[in-house]
N, C-alpha and C. Protein backbone atom coordinates (compact mmCIF):
# COMPACT_ATOMS: atom_id res chain seq x y z
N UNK A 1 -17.03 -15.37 31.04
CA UNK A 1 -16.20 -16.21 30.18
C UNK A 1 -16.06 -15.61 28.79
N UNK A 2 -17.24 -15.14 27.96
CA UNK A 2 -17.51 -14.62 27.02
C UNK A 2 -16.25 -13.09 26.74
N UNK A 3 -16.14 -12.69 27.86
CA UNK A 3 -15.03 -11.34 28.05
C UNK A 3 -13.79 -12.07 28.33
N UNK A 4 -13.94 -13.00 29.19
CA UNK A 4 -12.20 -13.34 28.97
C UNK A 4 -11.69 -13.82 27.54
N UNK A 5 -12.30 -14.60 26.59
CA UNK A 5 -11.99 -15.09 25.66
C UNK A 5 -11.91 -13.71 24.26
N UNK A 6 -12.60 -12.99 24.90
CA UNK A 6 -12.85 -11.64 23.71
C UNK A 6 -11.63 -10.88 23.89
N UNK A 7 -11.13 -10.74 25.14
CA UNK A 7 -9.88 -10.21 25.71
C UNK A 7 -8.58 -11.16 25.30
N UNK A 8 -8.76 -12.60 25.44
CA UNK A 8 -7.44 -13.47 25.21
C UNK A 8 -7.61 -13.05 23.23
N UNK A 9 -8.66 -13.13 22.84
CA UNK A 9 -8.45 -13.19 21.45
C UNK A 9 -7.71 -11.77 21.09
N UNK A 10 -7.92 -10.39 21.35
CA UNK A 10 -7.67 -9.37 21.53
C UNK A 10 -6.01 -9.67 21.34
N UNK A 11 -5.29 -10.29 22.31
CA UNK A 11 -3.91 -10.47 22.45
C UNK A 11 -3.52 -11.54 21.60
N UNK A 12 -4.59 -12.22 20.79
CA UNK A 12 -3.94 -12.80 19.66
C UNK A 12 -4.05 -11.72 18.17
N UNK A 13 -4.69 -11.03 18.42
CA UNK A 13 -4.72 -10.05 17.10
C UNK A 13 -3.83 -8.54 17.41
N UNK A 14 -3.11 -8.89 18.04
CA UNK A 14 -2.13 -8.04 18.68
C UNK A 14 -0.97 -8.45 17.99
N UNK A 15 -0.97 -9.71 18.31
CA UNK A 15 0.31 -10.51 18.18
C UNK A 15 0.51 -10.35 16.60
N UNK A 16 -0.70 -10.71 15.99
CA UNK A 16 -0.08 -11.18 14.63
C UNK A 16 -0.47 -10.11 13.59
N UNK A 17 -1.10 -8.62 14.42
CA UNK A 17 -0.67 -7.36 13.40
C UNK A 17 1.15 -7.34 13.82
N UNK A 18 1.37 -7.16 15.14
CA UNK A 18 3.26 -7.37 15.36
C UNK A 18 3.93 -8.03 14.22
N UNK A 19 3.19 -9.04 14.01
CA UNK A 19 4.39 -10.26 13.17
C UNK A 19 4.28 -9.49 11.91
N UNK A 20 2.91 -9.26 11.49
CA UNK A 20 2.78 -8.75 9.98
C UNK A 20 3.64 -7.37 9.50
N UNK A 21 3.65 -6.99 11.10
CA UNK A 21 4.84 -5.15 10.89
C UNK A 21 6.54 -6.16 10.76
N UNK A 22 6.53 -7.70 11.44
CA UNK A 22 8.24 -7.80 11.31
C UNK A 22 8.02 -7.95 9.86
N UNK A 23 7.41 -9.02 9.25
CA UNK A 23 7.56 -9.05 7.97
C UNK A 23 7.25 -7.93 7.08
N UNK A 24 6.74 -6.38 7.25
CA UNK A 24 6.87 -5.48 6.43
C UNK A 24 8.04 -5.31 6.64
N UNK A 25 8.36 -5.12 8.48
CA UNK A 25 9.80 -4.18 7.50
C UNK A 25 10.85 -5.31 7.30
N UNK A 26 11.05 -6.77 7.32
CA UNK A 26 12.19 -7.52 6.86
C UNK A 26 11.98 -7.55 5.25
N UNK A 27 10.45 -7.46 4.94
CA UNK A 27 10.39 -7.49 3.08
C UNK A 27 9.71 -6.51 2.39
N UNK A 28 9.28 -5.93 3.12
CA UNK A 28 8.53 -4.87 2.35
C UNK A 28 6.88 -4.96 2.92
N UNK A 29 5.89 -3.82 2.30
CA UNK A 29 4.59 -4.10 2.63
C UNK A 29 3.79 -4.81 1.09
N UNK A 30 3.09 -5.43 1.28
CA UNK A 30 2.29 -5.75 -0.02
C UNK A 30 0.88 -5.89 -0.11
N UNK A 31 0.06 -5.62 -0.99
CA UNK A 31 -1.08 -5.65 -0.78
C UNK A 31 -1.93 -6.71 0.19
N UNK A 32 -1.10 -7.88 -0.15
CA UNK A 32 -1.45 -9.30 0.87
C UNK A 32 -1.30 -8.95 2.11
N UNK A 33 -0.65 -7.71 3.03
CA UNK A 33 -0.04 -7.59 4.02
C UNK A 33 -0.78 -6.46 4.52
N UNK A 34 -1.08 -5.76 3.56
CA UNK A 34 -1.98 -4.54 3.86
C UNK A 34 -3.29 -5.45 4.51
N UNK A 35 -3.71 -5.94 3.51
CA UNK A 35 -5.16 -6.52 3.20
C UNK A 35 -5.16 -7.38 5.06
N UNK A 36 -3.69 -8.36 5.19
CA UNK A 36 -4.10 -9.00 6.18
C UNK A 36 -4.28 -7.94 7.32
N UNK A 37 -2.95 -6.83 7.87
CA UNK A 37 -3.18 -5.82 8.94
C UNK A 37 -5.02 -5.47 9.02
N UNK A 38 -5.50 -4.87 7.65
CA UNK A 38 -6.79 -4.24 8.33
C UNK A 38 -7.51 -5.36 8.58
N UNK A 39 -7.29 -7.12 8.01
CA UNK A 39 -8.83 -7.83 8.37
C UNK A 39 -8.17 -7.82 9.74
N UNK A 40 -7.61 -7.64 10.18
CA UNK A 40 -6.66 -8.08 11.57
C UNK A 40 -7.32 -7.65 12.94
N UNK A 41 -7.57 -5.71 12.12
CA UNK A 41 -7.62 -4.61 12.96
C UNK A 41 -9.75 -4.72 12.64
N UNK A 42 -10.12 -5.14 11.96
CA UNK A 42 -11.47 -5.43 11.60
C UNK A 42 -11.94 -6.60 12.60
N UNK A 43 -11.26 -7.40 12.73
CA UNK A 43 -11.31 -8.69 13.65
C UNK A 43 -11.92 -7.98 14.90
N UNK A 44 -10.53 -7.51 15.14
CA UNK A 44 -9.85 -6.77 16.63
C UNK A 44 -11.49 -5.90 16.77
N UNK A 45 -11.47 -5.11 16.51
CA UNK A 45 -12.71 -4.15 16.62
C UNK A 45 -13.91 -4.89 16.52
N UNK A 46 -14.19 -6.11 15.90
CA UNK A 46 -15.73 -6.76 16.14
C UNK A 46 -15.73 -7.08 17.55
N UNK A 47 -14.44 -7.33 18.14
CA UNK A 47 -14.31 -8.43 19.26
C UNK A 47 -14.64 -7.37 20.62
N UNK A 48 -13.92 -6.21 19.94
CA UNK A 48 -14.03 -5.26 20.86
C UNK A 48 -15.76 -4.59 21.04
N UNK A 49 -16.39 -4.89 20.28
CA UNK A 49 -17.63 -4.74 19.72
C UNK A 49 -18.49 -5.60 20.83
N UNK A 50 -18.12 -7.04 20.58
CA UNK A 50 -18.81 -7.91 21.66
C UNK A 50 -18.78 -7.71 23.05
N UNK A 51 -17.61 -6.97 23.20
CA UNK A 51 -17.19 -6.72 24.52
C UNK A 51 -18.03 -5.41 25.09
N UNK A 52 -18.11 -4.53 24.70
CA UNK A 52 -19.40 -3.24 24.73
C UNK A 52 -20.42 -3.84 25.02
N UNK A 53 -20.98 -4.94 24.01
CA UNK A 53 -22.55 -5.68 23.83
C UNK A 53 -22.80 -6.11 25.23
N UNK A 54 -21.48 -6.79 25.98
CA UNK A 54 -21.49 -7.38 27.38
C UNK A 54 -22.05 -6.29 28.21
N UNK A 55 -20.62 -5.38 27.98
CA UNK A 55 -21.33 -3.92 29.01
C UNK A 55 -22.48 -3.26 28.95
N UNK A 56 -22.86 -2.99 27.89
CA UNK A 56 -23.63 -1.73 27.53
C UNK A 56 -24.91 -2.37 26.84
N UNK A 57 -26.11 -2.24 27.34
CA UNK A 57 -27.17 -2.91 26.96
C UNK A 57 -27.69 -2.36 25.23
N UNK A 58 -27.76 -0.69 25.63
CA UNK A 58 -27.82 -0.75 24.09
C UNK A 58 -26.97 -0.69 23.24
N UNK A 59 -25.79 -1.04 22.93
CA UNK A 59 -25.03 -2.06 22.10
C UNK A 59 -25.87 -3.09 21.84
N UNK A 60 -26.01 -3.89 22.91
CA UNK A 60 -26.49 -5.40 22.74
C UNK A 60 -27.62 -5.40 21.76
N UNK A 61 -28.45 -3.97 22.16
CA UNK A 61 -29.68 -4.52 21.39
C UNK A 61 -29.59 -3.99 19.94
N UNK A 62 -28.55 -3.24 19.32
CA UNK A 62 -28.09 -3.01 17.79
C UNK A 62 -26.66 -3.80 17.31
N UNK A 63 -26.63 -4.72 18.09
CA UNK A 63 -25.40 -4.95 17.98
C UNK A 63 -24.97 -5.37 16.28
N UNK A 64 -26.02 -6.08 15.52
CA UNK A 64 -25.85 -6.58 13.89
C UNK A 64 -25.89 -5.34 13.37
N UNK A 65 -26.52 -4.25 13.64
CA UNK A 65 -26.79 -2.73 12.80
C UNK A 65 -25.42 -2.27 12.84
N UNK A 66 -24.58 -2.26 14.40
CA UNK A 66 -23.30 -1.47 14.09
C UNK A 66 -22.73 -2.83 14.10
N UNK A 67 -22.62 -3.63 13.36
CA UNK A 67 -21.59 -4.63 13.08
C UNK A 67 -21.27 -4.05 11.60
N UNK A 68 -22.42 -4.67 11.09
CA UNK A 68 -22.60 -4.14 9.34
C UNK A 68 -22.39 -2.82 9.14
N UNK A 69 -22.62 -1.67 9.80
CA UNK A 69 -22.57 -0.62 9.54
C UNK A 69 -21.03 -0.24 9.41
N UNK A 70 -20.26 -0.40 10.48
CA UNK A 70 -18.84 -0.87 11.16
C UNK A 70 -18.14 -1.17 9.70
N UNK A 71 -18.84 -2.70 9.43
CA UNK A 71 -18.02 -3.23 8.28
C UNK A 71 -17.89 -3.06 6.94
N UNK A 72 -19.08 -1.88 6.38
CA UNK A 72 -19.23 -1.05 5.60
C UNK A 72 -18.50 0.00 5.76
N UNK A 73 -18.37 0.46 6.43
CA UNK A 73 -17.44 2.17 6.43
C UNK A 73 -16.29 1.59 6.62
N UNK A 74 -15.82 0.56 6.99
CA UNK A 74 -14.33 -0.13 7.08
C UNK A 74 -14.02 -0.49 5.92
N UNK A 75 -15.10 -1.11 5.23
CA UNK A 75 -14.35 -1.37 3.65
C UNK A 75 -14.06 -0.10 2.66
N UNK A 76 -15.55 0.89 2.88
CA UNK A 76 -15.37 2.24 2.11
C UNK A 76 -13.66 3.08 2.32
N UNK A 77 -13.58 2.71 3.83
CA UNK A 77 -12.13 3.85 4.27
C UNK A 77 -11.67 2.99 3.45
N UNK A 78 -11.24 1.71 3.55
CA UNK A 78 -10.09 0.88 2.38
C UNK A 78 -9.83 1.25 1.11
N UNK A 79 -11.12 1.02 0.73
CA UNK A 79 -10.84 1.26 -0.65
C UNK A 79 -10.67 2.94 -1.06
N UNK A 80 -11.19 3.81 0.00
CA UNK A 80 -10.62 5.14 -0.26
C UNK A 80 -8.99 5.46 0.04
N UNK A 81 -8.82 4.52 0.59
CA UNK A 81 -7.12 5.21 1.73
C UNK A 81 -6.19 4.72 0.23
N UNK A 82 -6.66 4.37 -0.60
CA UNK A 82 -5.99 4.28 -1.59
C UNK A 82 -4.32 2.85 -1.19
N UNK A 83 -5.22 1.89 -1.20
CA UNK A 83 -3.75 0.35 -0.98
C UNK A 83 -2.58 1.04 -1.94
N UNK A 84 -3.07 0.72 -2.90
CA UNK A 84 -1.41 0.88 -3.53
C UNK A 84 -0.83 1.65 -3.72
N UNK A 85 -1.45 3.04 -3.59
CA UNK A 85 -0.57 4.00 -3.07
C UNK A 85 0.05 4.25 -1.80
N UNK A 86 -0.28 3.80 -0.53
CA UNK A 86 0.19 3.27 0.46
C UNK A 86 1.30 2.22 0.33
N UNK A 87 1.33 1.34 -0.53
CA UNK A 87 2.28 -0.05 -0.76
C UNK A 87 3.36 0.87 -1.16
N UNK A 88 3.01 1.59 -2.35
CA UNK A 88 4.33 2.15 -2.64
C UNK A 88 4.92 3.25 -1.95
N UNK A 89 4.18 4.08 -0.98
CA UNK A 89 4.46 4.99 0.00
C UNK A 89 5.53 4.24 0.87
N UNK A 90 4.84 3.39 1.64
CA UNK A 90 5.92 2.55 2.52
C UNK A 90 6.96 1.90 1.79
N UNK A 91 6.47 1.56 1.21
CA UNK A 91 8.07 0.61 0.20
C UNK A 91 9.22 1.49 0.06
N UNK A 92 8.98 2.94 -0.41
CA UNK A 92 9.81 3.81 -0.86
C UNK A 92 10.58 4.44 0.50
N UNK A 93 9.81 4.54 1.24
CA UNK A 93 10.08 4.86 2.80
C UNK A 93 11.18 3.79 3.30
N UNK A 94 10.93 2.89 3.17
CA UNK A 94 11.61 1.63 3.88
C UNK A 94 13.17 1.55 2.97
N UNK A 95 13.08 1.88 1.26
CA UNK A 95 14.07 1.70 0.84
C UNK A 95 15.05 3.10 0.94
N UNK A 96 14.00 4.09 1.60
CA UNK A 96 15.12 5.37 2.16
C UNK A 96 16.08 5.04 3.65
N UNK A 97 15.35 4.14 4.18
CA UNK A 97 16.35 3.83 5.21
C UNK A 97 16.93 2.49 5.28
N UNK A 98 16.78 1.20 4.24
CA UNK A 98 17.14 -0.09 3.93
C UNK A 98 18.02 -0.30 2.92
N UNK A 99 18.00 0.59 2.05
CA UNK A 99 18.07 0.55 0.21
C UNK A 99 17.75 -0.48 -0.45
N UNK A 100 17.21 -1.28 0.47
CA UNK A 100 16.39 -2.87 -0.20
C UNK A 100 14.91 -2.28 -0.94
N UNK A 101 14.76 -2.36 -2.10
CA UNK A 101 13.18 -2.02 -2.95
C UNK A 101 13.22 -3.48 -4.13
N UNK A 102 11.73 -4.06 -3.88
CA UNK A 102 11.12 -5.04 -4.44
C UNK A 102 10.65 -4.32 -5.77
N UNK A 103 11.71 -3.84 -6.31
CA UNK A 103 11.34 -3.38 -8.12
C UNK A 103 10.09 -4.59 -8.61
N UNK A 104 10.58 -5.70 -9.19
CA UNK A 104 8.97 -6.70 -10.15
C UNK A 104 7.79 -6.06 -8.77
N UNK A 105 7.90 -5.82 -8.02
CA UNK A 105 6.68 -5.92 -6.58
C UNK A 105 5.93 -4.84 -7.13
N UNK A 106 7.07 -3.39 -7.03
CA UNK A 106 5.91 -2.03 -7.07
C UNK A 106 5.37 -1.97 -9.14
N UNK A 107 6.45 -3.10 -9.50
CA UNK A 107 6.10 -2.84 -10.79
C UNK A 107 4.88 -3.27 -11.25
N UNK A 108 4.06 -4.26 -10.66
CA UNK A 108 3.00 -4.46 -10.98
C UNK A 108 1.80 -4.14 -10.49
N UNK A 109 2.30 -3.11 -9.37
CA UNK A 109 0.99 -1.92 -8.81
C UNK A 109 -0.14 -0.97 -9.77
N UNK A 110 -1.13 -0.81 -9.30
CA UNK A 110 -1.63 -0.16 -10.08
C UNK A 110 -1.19 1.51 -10.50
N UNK A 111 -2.04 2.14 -11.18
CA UNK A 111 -1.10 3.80 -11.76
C UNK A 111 -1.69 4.59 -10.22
N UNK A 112 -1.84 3.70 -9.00
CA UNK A 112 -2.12 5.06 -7.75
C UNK A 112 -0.82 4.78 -7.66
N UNK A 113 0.21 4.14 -7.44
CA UNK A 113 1.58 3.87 -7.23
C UNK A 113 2.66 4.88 -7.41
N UNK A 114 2.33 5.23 -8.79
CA UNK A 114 2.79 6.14 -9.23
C UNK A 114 3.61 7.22 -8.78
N UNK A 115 2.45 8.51 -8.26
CA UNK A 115 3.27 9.48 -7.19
C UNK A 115 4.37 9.17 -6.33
N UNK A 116 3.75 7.60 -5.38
CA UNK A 116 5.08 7.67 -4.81
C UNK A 116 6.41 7.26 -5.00
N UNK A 117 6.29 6.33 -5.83
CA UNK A 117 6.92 6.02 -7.12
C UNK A 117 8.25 7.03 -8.09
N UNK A 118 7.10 7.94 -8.27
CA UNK A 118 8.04 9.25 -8.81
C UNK A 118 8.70 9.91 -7.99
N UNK A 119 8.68 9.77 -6.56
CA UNK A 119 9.56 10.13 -5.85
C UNK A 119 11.42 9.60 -5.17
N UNK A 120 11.11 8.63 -6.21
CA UNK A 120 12.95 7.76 -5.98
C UNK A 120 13.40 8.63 -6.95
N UNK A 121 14.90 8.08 -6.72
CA UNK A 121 16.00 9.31 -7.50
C UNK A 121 16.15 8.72 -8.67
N UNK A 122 16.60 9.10 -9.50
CA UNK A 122 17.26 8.55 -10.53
C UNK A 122 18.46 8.30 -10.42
N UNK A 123 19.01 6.85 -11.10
CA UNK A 123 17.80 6.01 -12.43
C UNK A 123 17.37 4.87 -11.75
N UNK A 124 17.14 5.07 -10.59
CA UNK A 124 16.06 4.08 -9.90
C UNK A 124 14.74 4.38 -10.45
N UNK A 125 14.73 5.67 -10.44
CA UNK A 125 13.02 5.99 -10.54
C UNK A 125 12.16 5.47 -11.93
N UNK A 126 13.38 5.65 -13.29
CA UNK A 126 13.09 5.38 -14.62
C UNK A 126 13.07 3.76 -14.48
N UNK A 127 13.57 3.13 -13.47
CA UNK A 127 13.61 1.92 -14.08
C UNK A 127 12.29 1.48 -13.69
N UNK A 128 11.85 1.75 -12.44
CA UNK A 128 10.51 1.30 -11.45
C UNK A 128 9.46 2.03 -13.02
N UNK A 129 9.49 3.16 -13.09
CA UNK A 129 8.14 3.48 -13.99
C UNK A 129 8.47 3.23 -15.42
N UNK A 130 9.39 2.53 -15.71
CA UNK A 130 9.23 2.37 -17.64
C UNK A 130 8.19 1.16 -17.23
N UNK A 131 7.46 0.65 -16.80
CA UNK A 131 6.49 -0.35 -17.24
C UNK A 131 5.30 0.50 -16.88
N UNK A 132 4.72 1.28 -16.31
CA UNK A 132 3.86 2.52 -16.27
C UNK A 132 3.49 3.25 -17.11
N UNK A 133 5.10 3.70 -17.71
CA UNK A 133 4.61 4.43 -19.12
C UNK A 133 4.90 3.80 -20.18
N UNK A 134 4.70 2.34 -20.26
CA UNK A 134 4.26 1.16 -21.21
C UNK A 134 2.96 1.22 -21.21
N UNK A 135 2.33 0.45 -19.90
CA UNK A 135 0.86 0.68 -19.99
C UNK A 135 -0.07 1.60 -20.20
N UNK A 136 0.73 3.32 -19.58
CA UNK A 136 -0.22 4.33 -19.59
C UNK A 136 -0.36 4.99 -21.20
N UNK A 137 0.68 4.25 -21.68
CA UNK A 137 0.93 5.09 -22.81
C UNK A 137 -0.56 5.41 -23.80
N UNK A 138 -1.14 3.93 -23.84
CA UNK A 138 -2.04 3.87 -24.88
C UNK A 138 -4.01 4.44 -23.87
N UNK A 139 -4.11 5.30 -24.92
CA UNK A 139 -5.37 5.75 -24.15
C UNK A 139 -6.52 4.91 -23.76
N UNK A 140 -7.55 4.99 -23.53
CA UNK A 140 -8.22 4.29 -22.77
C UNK A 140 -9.51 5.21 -23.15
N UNK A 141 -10.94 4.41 -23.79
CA UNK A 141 -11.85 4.87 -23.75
C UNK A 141 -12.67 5.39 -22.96
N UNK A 142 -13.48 7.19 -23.27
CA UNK A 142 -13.70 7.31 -22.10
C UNK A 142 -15.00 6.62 -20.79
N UNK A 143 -15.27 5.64 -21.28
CA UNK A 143 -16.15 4.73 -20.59
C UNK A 143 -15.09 4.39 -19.25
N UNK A 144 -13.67 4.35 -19.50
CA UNK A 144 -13.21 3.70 -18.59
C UNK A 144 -12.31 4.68 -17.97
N UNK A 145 -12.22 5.79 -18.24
CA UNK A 145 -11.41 6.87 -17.61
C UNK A 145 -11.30 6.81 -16.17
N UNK A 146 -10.00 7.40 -15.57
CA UNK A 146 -9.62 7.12 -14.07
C UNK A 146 -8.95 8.25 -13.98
N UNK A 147 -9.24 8.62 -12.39
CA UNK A 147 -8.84 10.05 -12.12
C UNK A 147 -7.05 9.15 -12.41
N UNK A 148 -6.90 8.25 -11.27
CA UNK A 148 -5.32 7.91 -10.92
C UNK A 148 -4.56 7.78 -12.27
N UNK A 149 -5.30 7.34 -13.02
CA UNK A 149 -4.17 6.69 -14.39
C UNK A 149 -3.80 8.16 -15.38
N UNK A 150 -5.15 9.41 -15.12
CA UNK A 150 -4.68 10.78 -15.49
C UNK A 150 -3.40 11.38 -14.77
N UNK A 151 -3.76 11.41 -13.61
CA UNK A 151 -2.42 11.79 -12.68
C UNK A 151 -1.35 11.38 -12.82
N UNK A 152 -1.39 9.43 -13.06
CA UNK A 152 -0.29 8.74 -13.66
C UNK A 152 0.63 9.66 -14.40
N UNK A 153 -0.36 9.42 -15.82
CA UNK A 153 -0.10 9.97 -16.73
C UNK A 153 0.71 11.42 -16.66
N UNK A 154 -0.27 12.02 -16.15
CA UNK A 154 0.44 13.35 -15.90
C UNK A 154 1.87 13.18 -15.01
N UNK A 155 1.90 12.81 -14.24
CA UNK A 155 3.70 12.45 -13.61
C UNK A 155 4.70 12.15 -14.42
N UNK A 156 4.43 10.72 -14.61
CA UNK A 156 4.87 10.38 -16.24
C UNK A 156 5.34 11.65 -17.65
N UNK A 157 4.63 12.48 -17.62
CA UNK A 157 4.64 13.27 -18.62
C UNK A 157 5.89 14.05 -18.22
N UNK A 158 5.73 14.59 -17.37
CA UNK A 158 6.54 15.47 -16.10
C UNK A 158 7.84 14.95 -16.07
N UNK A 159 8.03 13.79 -16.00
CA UNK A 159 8.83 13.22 -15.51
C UNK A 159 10.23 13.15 -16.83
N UNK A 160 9.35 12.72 -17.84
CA UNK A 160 9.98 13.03 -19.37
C UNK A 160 10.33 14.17 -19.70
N UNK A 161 10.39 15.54 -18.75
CA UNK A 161 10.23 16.57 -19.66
C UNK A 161 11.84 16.48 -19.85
N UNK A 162 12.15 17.72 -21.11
CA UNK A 162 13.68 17.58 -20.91
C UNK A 162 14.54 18.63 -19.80
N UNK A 163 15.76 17.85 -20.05
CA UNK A 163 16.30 18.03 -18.31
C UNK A 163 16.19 17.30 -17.31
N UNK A 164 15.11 16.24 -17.31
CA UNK A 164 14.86 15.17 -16.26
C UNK A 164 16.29 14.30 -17.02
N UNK A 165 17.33 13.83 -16.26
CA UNK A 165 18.06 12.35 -16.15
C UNK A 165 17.06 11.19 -16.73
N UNK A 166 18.34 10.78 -17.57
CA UNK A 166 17.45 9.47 -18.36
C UNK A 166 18.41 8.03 -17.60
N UNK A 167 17.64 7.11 -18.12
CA UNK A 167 18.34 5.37 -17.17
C UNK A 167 19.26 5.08 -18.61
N UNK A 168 20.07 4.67 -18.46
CA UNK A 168 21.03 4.50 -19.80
C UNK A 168 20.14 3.64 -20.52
N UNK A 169 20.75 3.34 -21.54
CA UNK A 169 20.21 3.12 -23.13
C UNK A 169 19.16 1.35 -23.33
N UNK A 170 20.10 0.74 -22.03
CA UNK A 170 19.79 -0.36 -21.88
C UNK A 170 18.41 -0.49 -21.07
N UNK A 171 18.06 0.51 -20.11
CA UNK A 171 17.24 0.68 -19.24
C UNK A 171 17.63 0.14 -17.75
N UNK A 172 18.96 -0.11 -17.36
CA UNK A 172 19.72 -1.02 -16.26
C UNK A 172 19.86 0.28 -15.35
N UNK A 173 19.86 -0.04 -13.67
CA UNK A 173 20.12 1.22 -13.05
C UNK A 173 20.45 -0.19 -11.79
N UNK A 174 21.59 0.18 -10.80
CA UNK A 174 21.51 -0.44 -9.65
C UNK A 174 21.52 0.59 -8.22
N UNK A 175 21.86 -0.10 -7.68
CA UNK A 175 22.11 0.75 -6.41
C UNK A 175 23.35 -0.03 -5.81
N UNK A 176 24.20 0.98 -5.19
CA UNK A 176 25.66 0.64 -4.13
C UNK A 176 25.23 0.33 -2.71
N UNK A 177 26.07 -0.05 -1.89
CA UNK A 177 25.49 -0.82 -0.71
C UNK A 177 25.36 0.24 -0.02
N UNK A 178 25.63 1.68 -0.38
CA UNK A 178 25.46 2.74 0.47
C UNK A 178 24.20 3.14 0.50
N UNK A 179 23.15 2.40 -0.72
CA UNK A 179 21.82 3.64 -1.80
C UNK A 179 22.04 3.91 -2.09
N UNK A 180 22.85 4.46 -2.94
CA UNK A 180 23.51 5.78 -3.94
C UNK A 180 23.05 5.00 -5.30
N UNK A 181 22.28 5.42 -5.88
CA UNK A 181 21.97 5.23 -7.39
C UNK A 181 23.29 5.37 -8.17
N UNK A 182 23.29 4.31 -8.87
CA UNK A 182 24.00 4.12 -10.38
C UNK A 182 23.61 3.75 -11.43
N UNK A 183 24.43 4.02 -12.56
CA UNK A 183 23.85 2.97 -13.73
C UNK A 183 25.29 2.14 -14.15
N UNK A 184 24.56 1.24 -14.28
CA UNK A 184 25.62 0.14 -15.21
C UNK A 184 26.34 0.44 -16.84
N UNK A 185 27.23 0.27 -16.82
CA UNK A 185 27.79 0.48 -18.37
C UNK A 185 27.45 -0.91 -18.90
């Protein structure tokens, strides 16, 4: 009984990483969406976990050691795989084949965002990072230094050099129903 129910649950955490991919790609991905996919796929894998414990005796008898262990290196990969650079990876992805992009969304990402970020065209790209190089502008003591907000920074810098396309005067940029970047007069 214990395996059928580990198995029926299995096909409910199936279901609703599915739903969480319709709603990335009908709106985008967001950290809330990230965050829900892996507890999803974290679920999925304990369950799959119990299901070993059934089979396999020694499972059973470590089974709390590789639970915790499991759920430690699952949080470490997280917080290494870098979320919001992923958020804005996919976002930018999605608006290469949608031309739909949640500008206020990636605008309040953190400076890992950035890179992928700097990869829209202009003057899409100036409009997404003038609040980036608002925040990055002012330094930061080095008690609190960050590799990402250097890199930021450094893109940012890059990005200003001259010869880079500027967003007109107003800071306004749209897009045509084709994607084709414009700016507004």
């Amino acid at each position: 009984l214990v395996a059928c129910l580990c198995v029926l649950t299995l096909v409910v955490v199936a279901s609703a990483i599915r739903r969480l991919q319709l709603y990335e790609d009908a709106f985008g991905l967001t950290r809330a969406r990230l965050a829900a996919e892996t507890f999803s796929l974290s679920v999925g894998a304990l369950f799959v976990l119990v299901l070993l414990a059934g089979l396999v005796p020694a499972v059973r008898a470590r089974f709390a050691a590789i639970a915790v262990a499991g759920a430690a290196l699952g949080l470490l990969a997280f917080s290494l795989s870098n979320p919001d650079g992923r958020v804005a990876a996919r976002n930018v992805e999605r608006w290469r084949h949608t031309g739909r992009l949640d500008i206020p969304y990636l605008q309040g990402l953190s400076a890992d965002a950035v890179p992928a970020l700097a990869q829209l065209p202009e003057p899409l790209r100036a409009s997404v990072l003038a609040p980036y190089r608002r925040r990055l502008a002012a330094g930061e003591p080095w008690s609190s230094a960050n590799r990402s907000r250097r890199n930021a920074r450094a893109i940012l810098a890059a990005q200003s050099a001259p010869g880079v396309p500027r967003l007109n005067s107003l800071g306004i940029g749209t897009r045509t129903a084709r994607g084709e970047a414009r700016t507004q007069a």
